[in-house]
PDB file of N, CA and C in Angstrom:
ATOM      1  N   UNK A   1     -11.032 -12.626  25.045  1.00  0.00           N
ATOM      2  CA  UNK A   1      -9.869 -13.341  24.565  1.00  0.00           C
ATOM      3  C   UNK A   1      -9.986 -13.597  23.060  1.00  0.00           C
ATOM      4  N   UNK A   2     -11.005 -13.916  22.264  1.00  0.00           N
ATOM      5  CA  UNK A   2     -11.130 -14.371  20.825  1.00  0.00           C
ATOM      6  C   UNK A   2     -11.198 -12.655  20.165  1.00  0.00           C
ATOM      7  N   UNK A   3     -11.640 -11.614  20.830  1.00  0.00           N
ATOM      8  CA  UNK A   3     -11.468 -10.197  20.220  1.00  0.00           C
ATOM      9  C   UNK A   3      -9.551 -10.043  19.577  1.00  0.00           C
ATOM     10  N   UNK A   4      -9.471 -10.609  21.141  1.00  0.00           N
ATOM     11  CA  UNK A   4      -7.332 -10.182  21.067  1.00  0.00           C
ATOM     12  C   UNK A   4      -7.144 -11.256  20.354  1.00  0.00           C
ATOM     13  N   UNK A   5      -7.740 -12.532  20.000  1.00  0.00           N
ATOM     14  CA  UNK A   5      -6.514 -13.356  19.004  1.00  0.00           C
ATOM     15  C   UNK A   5      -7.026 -13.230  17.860  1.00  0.00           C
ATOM     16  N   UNK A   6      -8.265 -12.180  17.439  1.00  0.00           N
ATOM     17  CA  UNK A   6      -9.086 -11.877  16.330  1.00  0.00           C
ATOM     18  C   UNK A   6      -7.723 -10.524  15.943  1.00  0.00           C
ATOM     19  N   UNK A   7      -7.783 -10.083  16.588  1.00  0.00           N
ATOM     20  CA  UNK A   7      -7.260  -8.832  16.238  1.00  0.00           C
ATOM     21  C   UNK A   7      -5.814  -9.063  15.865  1.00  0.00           C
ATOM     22  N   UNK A   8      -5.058 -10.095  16.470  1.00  0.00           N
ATOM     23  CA  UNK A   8      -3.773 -10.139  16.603  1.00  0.00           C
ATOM     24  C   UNK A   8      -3.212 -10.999  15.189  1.00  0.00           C
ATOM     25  N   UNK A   9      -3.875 -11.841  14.747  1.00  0.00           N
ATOM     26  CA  UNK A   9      -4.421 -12.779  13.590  1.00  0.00           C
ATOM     27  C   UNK A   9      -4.416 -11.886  12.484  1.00  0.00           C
ATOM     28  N   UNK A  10      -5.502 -11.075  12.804  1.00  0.00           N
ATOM     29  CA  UNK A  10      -5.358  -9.995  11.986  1.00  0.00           C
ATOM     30  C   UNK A  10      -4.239  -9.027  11.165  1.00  0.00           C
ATOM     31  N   UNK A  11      -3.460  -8.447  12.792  1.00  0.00           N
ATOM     32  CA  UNK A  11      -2.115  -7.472  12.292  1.00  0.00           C
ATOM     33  C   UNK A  11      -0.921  -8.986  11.896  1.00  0.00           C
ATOM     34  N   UNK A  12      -1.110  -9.856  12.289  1.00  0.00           N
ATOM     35  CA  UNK A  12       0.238 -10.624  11.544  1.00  0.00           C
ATOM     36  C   UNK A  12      -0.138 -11.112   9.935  1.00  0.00           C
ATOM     37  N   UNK A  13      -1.390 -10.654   9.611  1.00  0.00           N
ATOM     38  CA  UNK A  13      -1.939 -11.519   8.176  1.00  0.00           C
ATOM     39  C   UNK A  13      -1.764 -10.273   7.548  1.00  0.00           C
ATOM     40  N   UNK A  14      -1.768  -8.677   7.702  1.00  0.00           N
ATOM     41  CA  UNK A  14      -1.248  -7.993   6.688  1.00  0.00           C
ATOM     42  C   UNK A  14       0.275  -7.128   6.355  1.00  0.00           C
ATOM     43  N   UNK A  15       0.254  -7.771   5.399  1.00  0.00           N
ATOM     44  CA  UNK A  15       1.743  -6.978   5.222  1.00  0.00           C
ATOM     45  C   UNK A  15       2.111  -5.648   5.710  1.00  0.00           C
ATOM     46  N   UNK A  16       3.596  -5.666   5.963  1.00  0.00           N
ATOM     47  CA  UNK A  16       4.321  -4.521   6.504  1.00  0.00           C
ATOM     48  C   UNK A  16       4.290  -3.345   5.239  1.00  0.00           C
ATOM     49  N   UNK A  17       3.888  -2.457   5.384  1.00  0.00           N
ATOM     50  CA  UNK A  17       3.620  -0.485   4.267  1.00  0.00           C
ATOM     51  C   UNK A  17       5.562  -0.740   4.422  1.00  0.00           C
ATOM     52  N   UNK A  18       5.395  -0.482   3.020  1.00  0.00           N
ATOM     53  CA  UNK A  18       7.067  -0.254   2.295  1.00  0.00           C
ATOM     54  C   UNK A  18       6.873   1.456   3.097  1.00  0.00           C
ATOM     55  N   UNK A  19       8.227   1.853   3.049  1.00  0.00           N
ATOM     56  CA  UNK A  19       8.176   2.977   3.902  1.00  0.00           C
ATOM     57  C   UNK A  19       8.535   3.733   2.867  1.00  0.00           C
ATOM     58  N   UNK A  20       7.813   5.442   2.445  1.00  0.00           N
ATOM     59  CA  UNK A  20       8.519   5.594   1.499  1.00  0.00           C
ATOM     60  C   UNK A  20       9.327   6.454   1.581  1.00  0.00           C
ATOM     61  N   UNK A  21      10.495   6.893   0.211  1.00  0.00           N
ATOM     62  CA  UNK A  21      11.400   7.642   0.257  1.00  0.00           C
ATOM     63  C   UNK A  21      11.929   8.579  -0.790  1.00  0.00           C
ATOM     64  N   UNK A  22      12.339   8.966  -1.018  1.00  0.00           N
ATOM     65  CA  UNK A  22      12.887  10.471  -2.169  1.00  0.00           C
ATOM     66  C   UNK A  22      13.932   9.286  -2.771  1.00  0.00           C
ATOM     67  N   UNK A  23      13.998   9.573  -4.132  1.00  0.00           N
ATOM     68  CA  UNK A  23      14.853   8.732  -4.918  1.00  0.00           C
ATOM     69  C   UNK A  23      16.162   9.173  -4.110  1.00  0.00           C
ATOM     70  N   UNK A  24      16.657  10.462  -3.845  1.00  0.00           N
ATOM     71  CA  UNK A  24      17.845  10.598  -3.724  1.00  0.00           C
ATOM     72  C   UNK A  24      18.173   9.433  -2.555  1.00  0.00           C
ATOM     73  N   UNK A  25      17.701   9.460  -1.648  1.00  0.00           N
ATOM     74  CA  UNK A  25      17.497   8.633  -0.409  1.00  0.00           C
ATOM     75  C   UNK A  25      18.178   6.918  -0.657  1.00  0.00           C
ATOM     76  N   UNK A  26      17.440   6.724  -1.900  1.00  0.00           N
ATOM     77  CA  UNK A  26      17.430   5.061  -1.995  1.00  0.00           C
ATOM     78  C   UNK A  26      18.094   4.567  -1.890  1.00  0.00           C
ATOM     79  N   UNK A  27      19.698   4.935  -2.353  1.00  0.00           N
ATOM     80  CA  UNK A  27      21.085   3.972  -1.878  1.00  0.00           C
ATOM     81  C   UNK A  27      21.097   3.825  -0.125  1.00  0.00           C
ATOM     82  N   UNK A  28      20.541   4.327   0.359  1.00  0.00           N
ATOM     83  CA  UNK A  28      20.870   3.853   1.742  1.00  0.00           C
ATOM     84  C   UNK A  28      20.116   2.937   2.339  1.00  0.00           C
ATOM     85  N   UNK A  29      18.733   2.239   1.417  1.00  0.00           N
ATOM     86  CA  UNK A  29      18.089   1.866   1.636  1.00  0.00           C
ATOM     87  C   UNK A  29      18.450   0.315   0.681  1.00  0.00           C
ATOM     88  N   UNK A  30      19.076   0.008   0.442  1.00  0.00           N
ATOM     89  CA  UNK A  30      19.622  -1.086  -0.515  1.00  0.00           C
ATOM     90  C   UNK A  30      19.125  -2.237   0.552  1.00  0.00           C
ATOM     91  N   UNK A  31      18.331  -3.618   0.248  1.00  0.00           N
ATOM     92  CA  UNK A  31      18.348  -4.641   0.641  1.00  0.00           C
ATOM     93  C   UNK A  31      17.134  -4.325   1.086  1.00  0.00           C
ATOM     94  N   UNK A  32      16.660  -3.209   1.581  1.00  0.00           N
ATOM     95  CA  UNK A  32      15.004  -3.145   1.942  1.00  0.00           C
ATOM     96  C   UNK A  32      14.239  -3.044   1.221  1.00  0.00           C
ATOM     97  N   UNK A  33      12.806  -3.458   1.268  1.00  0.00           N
ATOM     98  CA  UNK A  33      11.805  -3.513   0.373  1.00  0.00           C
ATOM     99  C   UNK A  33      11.069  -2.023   1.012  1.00  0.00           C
ATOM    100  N   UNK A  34      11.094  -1.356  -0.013  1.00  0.00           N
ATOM    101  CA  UNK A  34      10.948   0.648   0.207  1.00  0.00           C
ATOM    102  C   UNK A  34      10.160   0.785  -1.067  1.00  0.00           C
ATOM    103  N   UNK A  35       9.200   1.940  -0.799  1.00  0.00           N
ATOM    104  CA  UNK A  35       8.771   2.545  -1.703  1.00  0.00           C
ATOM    105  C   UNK A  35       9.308   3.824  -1.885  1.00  0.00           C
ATOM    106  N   UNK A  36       9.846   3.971  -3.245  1.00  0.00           N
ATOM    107  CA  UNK A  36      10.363   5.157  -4.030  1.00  0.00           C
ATOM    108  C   UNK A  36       9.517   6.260  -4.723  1.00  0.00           C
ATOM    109  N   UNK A  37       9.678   7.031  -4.208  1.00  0.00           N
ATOM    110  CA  UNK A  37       8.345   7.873  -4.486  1.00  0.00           C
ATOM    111  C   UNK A  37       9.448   9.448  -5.879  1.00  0.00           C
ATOM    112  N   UNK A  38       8.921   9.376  -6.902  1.00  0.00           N
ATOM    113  CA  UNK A  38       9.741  10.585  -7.272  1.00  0.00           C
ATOM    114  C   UNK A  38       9.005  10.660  -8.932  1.00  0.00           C
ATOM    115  N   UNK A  39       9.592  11.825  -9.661  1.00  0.00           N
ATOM    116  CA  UNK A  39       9.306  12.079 -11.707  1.00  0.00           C
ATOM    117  C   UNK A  39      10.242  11.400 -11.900  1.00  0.00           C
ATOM    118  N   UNK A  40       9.314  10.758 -13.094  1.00  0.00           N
ATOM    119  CA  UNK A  40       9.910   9.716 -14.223  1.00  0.00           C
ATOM    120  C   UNK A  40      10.803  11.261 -14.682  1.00  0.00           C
ATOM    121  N   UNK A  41      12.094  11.029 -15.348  1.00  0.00           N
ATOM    122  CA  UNK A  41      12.436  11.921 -15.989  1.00  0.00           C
ATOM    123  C   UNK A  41      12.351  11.237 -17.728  1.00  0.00           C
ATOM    124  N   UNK A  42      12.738   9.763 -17.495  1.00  0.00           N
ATOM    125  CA  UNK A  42      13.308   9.549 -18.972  1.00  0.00           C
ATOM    126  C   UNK A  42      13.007   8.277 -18.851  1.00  0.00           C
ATOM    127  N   UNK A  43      11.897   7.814 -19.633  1.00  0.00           N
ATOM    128  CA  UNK A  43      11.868   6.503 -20.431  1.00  0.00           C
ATOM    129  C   UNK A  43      12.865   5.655 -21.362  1.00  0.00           C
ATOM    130  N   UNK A  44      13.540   5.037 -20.751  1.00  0.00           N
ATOM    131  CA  UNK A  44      14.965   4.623 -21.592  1.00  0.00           C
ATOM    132  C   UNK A  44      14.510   2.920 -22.407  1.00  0.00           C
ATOM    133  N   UNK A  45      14.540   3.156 -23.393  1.00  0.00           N
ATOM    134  CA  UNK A  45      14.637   1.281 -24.129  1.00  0.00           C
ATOM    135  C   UNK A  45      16.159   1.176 -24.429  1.00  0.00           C
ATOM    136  N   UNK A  46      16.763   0.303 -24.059  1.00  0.00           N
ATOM    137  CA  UNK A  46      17.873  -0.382 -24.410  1.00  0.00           C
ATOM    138  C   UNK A  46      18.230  -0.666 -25.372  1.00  0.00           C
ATOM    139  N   UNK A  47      19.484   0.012 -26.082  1.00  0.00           N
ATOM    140  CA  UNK A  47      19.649  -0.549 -27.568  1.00  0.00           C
ATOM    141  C   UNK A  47      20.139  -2.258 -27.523  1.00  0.00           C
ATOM    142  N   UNK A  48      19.862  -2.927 -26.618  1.00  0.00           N
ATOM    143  CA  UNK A  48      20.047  -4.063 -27.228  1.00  0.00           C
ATOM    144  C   UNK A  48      18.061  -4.944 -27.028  1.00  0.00           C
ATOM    145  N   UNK A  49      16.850  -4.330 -26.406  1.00  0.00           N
ATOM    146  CA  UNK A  49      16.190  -4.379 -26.239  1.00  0.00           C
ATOM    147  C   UNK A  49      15.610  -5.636 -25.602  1.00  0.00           C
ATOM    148  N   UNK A  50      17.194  -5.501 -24.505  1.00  0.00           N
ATOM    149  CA  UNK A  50      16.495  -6.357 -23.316  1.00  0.00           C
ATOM    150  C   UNK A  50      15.960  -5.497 -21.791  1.00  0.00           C
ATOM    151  N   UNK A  51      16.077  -4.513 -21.686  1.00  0.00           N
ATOM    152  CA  UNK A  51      15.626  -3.717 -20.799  1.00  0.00           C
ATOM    153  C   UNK A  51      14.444  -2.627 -21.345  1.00  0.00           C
ATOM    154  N   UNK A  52      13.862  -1.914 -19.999  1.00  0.00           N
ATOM    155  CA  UNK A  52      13.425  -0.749 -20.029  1.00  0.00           C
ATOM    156  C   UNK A  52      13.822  -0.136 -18.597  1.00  0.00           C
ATOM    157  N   UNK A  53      14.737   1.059 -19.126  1.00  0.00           N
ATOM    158  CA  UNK A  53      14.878   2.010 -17.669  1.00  0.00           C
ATOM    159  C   UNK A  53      13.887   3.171 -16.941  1.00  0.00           C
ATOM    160  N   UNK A  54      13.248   3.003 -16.157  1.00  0.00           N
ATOM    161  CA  UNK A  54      12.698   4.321 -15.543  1.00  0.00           C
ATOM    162  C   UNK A  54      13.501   4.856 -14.885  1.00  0.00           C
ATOM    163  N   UNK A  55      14.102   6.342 -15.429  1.00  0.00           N
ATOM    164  CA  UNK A  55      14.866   6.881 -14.781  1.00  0.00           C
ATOM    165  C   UNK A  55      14.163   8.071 -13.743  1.00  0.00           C
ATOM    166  N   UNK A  56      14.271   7.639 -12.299  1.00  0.00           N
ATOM    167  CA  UNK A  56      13.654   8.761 -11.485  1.00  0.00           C
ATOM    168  C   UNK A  56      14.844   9.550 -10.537  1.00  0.00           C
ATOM    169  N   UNK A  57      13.951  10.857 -10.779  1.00  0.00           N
ATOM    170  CA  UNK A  57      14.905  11.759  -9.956  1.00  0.00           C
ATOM    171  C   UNK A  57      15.870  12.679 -11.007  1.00  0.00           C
ATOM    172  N   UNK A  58      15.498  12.779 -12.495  1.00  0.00           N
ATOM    173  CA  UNK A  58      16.728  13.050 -13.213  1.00  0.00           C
ATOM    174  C   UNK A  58      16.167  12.275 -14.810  1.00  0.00           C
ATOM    175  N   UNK A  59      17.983  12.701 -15.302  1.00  0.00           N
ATOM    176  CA  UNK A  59      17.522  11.931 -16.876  1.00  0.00           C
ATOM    177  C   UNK A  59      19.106  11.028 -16.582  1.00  0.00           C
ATOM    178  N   UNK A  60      19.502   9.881 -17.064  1.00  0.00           N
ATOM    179  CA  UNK A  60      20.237   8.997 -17.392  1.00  0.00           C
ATOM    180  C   UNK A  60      21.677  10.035 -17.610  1.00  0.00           C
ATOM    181  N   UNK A  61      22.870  10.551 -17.375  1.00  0.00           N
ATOM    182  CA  UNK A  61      23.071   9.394 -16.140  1.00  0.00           C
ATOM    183  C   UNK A  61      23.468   9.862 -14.704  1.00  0.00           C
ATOM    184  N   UNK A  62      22.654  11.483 -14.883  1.00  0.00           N
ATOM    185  CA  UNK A  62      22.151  11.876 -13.359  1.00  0.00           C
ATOM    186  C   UNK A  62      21.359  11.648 -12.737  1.00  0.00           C
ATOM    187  N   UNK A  63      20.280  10.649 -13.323  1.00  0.00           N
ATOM    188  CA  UNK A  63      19.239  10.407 -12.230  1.00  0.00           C
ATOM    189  C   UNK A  63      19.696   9.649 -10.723  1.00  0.00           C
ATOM    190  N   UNK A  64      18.900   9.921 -10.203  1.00  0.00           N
ATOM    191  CA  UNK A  64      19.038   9.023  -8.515  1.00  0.00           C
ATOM    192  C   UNK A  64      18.547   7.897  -8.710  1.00  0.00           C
ATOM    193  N   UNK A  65      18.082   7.731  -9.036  1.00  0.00           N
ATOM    194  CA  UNK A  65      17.379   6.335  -8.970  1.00  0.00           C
ATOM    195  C   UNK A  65      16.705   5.336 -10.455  1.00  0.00           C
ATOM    196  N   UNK A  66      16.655   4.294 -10.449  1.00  0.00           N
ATOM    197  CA  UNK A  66      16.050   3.738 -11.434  1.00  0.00           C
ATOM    198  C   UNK A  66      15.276   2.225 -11.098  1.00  0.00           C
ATOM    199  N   UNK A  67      14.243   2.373 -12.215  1.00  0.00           N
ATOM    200  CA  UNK A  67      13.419   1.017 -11.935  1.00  0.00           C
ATOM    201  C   UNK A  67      13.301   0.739 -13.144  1.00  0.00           C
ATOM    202  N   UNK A  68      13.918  -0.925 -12.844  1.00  0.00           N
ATOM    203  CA  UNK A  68      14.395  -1.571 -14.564  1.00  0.00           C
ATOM    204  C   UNK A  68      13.068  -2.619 -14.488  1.00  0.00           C
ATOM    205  N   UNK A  69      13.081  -2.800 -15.476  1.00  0.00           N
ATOM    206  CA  UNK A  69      11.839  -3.868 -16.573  1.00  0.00           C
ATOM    207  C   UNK A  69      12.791  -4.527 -17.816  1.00  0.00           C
ATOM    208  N   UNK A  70      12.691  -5.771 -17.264  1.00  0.00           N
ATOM    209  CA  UNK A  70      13.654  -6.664 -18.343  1.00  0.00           C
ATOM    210  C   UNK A  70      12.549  -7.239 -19.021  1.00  0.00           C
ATOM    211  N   UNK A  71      13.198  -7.555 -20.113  1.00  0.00           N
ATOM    212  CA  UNK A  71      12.146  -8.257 -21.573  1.00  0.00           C
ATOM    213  C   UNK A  71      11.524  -9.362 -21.017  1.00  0.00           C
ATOM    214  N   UNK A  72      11.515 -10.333 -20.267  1.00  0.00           N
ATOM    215  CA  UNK A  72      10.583 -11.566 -19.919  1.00  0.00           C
ATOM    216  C   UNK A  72       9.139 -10.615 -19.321  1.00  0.00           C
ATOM    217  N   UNK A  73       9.437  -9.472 -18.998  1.00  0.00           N
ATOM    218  CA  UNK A  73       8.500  -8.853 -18.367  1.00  0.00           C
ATOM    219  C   UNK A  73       7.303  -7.571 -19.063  1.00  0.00           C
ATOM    220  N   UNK A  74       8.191  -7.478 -20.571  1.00  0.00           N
ATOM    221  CA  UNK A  74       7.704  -6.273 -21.203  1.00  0.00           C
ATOM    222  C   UNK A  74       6.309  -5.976 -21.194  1.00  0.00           C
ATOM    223  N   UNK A  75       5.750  -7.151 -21.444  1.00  0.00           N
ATOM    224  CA  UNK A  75       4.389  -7.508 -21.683  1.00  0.00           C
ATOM    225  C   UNK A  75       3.365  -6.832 -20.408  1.00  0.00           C
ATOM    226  N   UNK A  76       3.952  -6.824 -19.636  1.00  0.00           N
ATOM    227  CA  UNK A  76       2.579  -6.857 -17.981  1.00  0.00           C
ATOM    228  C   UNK A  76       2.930  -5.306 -17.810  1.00  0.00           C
ATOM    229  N   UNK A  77       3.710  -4.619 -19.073  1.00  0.00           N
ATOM    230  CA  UNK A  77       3.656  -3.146 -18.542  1.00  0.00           C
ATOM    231  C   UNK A  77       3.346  -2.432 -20.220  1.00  0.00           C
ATOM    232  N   UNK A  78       2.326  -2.292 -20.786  1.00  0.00           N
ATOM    233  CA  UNK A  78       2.219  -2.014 -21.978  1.00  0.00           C
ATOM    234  C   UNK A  78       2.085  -0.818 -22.106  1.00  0.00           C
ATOM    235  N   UNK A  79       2.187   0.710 -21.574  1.00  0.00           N
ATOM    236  CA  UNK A  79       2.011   2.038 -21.409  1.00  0.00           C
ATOM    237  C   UNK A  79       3.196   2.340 -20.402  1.00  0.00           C
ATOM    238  N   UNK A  80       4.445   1.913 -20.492  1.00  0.00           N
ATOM    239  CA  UNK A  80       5.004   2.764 -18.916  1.00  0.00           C
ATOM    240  C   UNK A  80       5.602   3.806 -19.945  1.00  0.00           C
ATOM    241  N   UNK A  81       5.423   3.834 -21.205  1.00  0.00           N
ATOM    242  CA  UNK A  81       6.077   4.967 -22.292  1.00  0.00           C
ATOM    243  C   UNK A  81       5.464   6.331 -21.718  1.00  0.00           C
ATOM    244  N   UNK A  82       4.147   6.088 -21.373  1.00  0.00           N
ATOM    245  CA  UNK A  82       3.004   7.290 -20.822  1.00  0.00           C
ATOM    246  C   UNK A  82       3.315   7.407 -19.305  1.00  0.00           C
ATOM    247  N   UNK A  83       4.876   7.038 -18.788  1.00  0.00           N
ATOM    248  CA  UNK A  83       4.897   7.706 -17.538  1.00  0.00           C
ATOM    249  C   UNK A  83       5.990   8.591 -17.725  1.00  0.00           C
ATOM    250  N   UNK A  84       6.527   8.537 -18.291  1.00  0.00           N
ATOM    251  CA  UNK A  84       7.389   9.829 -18.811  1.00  0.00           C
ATOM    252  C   UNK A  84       6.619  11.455 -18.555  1.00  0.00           C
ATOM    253  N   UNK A  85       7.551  11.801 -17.238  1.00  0.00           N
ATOM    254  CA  UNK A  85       6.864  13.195 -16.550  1.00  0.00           C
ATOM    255  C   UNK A  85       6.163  12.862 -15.472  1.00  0.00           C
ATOM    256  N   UNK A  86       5.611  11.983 -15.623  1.00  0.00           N
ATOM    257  CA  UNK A  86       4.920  11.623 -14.019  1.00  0.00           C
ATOM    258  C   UNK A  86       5.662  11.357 -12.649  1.00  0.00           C
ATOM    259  N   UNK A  87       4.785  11.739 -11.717  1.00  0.00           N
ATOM    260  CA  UNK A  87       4.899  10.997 -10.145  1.00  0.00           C
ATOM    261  C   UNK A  87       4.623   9.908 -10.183  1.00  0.00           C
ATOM    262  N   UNK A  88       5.551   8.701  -9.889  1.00  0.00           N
ATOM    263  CA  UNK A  88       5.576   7.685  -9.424  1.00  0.00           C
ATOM    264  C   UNK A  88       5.904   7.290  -7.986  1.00  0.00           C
ATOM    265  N   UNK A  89       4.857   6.051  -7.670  1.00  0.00           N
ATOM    266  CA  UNK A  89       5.558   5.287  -6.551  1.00  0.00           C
ATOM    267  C   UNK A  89       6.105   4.086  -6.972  1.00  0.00           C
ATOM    268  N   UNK A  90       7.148   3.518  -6.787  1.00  0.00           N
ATOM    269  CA  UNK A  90       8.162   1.969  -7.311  1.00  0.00           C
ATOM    270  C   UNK A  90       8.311   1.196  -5.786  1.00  0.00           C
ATOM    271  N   UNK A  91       7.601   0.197  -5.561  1.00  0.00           N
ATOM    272  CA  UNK A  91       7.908  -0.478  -4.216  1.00  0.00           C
ATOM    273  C   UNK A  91       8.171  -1.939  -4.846  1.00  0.00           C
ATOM    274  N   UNK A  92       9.508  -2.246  -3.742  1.00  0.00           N
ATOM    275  CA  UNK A  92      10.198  -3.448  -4.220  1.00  0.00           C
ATOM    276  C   UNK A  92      11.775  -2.938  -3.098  1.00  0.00           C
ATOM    277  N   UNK A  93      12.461  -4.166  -3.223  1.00  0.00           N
ATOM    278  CA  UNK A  93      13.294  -4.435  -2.483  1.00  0.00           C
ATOM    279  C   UNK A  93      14.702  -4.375  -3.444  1.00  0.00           C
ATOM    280  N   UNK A  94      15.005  -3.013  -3.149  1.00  0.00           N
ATOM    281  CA  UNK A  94      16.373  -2.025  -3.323  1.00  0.00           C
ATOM    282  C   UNK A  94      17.496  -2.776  -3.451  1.00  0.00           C
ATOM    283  N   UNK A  95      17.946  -2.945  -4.780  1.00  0.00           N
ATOM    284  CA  UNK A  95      19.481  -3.617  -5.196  1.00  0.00           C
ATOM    285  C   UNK A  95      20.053  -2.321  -5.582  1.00  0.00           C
ATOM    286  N   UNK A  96      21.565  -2.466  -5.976  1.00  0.00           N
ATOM    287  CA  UNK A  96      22.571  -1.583  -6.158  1.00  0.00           C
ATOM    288  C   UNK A  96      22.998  -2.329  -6.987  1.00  0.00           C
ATOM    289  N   UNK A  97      23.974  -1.771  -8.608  1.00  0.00           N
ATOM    290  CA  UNK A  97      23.831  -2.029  -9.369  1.00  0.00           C
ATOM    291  C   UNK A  97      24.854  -0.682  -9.886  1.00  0.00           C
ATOM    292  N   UNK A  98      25.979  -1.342 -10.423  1.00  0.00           N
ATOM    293  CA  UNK A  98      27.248  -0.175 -10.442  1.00  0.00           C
ATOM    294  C   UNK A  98      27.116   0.776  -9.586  1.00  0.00           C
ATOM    295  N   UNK A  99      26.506   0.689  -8.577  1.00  0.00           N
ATOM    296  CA  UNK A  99      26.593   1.590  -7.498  1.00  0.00           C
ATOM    297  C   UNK A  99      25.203   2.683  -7.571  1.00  0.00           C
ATOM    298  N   UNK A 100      24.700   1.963  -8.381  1.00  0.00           N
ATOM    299  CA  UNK A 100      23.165   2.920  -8.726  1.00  0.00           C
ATOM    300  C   UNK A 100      22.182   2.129  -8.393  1.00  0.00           C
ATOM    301  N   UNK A 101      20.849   2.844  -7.064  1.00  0.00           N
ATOM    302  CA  UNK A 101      20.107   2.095  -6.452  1.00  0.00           C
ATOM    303  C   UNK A 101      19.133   1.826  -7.222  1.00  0.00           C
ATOM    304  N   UNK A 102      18.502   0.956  -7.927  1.00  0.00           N
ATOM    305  CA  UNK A 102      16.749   0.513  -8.308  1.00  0.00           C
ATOM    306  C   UNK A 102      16.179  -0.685  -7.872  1.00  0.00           C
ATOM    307  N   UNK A 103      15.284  -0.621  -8.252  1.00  0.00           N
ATOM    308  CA  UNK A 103      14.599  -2.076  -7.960  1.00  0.00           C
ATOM    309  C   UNK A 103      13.718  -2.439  -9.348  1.00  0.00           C
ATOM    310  N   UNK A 104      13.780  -3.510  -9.693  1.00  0.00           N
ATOM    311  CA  UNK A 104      13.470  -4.181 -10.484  1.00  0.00           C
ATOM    312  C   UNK A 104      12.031  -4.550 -10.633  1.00  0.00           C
ATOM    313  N   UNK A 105      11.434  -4.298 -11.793  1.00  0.00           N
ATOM    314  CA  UNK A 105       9.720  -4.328 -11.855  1.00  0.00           C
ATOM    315  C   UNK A 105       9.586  -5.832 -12.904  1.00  0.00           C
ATOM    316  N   UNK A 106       8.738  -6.870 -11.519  1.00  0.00           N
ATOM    317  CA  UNK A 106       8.034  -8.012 -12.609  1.00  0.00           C
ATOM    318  C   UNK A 106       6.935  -7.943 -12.460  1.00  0.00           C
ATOM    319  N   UNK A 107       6.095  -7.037 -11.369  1.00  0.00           N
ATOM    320  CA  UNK A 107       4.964  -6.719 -11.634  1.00  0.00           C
ATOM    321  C   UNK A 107       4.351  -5.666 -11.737  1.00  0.00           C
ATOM    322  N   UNK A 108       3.103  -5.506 -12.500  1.00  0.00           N
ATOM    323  CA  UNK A 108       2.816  -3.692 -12.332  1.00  0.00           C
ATOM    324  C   UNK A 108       2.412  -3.366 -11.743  1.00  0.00           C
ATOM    325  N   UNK A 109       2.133  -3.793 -10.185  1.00  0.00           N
ATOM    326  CA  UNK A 109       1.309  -3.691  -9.034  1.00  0.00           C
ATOM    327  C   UNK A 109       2.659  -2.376  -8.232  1.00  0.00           C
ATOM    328  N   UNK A 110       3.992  -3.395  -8.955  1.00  0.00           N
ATOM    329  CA  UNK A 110       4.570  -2.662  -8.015  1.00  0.00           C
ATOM    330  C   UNK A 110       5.324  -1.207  -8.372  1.00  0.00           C
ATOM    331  N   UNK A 111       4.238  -0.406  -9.489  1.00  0.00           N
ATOM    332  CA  UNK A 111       4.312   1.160  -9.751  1.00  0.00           C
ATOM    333  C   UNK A 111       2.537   1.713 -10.157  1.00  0.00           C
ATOM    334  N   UNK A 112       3.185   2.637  -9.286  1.00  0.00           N
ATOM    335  CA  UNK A 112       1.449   3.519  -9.420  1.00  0.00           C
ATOM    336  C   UNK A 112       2.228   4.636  -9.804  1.00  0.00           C
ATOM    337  N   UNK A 113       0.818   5.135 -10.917  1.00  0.00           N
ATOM    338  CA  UNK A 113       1.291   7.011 -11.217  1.00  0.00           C
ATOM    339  C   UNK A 113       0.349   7.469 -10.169  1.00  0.00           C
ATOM    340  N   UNK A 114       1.051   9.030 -10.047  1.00  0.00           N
ATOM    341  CA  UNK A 114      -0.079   9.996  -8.825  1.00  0.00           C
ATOM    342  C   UNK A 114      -0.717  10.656  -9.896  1.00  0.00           C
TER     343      UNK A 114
END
């Protein structure tokens, strides 16, 4: 009996694996917390330099997908200039946004390069 409430203790104390998906995919996935798996095409800074866009799947404003970094946050990502071309994974919970799916980065936990 203490094996099964060892074990069971266990699977409720670790988090649920974001499931992942192809940028094209991501609008259908809006409101879930998903991992986006796809190439940076285009490192975008904002001419008013309150954003940074990762545009995946594409370059701006065909990409599929994007993962924004607003200025309160610039700081905790000091190289995402050096993901430009890379495989990324982006996990976080999928907003829509003029009708374009991303999710929003306040931490850098939540992008890995491959």
């Amino acid at each position: 009996m203490r094996t099964f409430l060892f074990v069971l203790t266990l699977v409720a104390a670790t988090p649920a694996l974001a499931e992942t998906i192809a940028p094209r995919d991501a609008p259908k996935h809006v409101g879930e917390n998903t991992t986006v798996e796809g190439v940076v095409g285009e490192v975008h800074h904002a001419a008013s330099g309150n954003a940074i866009f990762l545009d995946i799947g594409g370059r701006y404003p065909s990409q599929q997908f994007t993962a924004v970094i607003f200025k309160d946050d610039f700081d905790k990502f000091p190289n995402v200039d050096a993901l430009e071309g890379k495989i990324v994974d982006v996990t976080g919970p999928i907003t829509s946004r003029k009708g374009r799916a991303e999710i929003i980065l306040h931490d850098p936990g939540q992008i890995k390069a491959k």
